[in-house]
Protein backbone atom coordinates (compact mmCIF):
# COMPACT_ATOMS: atom_id res chain seq x y z
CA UNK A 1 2.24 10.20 4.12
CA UNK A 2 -0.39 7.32 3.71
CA UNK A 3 0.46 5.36 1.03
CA UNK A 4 -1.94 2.61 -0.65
CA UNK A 5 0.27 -0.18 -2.64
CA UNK A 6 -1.84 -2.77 -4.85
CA UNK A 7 -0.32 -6.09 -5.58
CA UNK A 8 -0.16 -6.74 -9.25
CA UNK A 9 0.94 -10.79 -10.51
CA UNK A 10 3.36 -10.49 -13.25
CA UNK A 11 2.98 -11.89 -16.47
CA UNK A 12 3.66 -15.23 -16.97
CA UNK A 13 4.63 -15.91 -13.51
CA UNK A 14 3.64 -19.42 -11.94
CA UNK A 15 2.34 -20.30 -8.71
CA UNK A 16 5.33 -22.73 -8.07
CA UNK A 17 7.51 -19.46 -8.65
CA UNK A 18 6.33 -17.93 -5.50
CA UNK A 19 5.79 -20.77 -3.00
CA UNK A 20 9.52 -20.42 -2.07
CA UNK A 21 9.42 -16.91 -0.98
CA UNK A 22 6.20 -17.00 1.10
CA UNK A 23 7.37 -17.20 4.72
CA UNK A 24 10.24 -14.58 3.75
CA UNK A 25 7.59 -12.84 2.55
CA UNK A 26 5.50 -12.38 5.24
CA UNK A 27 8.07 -12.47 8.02
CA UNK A 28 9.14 -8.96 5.87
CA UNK A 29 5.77 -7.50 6.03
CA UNK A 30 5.45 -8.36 9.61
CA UNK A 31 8.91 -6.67 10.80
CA UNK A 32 7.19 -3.44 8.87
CA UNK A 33 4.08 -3.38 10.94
CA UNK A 34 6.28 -3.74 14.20
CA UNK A 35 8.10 -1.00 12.81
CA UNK A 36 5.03 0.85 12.00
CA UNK A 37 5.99 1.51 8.69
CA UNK A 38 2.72 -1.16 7.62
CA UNK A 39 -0.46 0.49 9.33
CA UNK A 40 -2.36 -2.00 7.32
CA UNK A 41 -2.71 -5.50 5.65
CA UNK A 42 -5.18 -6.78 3.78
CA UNK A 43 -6.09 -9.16 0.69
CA UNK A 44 -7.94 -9.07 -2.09
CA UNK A 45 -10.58 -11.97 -1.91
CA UNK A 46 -11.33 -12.04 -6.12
CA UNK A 47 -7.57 -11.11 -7.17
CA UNK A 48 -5.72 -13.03 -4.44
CA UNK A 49 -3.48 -9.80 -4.17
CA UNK A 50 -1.97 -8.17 -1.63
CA UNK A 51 -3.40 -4.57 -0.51
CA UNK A 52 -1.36 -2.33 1.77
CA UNK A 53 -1.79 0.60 3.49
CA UNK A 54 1.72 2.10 4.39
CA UNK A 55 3.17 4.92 6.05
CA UNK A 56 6.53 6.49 4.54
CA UNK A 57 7.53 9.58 3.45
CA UNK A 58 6.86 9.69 0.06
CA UNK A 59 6.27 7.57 -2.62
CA UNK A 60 9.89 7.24 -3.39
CA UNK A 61 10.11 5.69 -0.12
CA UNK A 62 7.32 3.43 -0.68
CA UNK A 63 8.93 2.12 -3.48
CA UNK A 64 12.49 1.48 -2.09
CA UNK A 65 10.83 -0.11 0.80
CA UNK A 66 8.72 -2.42 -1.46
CA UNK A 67 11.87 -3.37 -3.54
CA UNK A 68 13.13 -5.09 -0.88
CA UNK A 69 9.86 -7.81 -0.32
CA UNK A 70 11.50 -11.21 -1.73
CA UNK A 71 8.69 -11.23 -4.28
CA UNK A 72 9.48 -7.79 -5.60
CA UNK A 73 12.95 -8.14 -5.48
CA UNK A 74 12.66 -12.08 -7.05
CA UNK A 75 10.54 -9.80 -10.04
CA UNK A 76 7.71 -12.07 -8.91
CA UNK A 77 4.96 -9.37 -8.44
CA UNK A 78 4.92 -5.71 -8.32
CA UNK A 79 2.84 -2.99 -6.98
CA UNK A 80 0.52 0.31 -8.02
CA UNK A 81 1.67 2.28 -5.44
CA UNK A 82 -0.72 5.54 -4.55
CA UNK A 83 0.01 8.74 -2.41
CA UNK A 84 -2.95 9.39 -0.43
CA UNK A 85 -4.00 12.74 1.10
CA UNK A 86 -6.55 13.95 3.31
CA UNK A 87 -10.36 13.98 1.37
CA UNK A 88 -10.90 17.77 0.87
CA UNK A 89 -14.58 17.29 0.28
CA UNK A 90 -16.05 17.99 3.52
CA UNK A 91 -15.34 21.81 3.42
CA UNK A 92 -18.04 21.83 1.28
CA UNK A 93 -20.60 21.07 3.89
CA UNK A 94 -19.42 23.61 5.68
CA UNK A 95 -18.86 26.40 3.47
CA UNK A 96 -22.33 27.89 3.51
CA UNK A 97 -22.44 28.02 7.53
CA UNK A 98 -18.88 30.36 7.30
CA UNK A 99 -20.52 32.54 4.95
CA UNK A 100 -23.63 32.97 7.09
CA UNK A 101 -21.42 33.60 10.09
CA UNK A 102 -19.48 35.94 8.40
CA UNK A 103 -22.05 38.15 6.79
């Protein structure tokens, strides 16, 4: 299952808070993408947040997985985590041309 995870700053929390865990941080994040468990990195140029794409087996998974970043787990930052699924949309374009065949 894809999941998307959105970096959200706690309240209150101070840049000087999270300089510490940085490297941790990211030598975390890059033992996930060797383990394919990250598909995807990215961050947020306006928000200077994190934005993952992740794949695990639920959301539950996700989560225990992103308890364990030295930021999480300092109670530093957290994330919006979001189960994606496949866009169901395009059967729309299609639907009509079944129909047709069919009839």
């Amino acid at each position: 299952m894809k999941i998307l995870a959105i970096e959200r700053e706690r309240p209150g929390v101070a840049a000087e808070q999270i300089l510490p865990f940085l490297k941790e941080e990211a030598e975390t994040v890059w033992e996930w993408v060797q383990a394919g468990i990250m598909r995807e990195v990215y961050f947020h140029e306006e928000q200077s947040s994190a934005v993952l794409i992740m794949e695990c087996d639920s959301r539950y998974h996700a989560e225990k997985i992103l308890n364990t970043l030295p930021l999480v787990r300092e109670q530093l930052i957290e994330f919006d985590i979001l189960p994606l699924v496949p866009y169901p949309g395009f059967a729309r374009l299609f639907e009509k041309n079944l129909i047709s065949q069919q009839g």
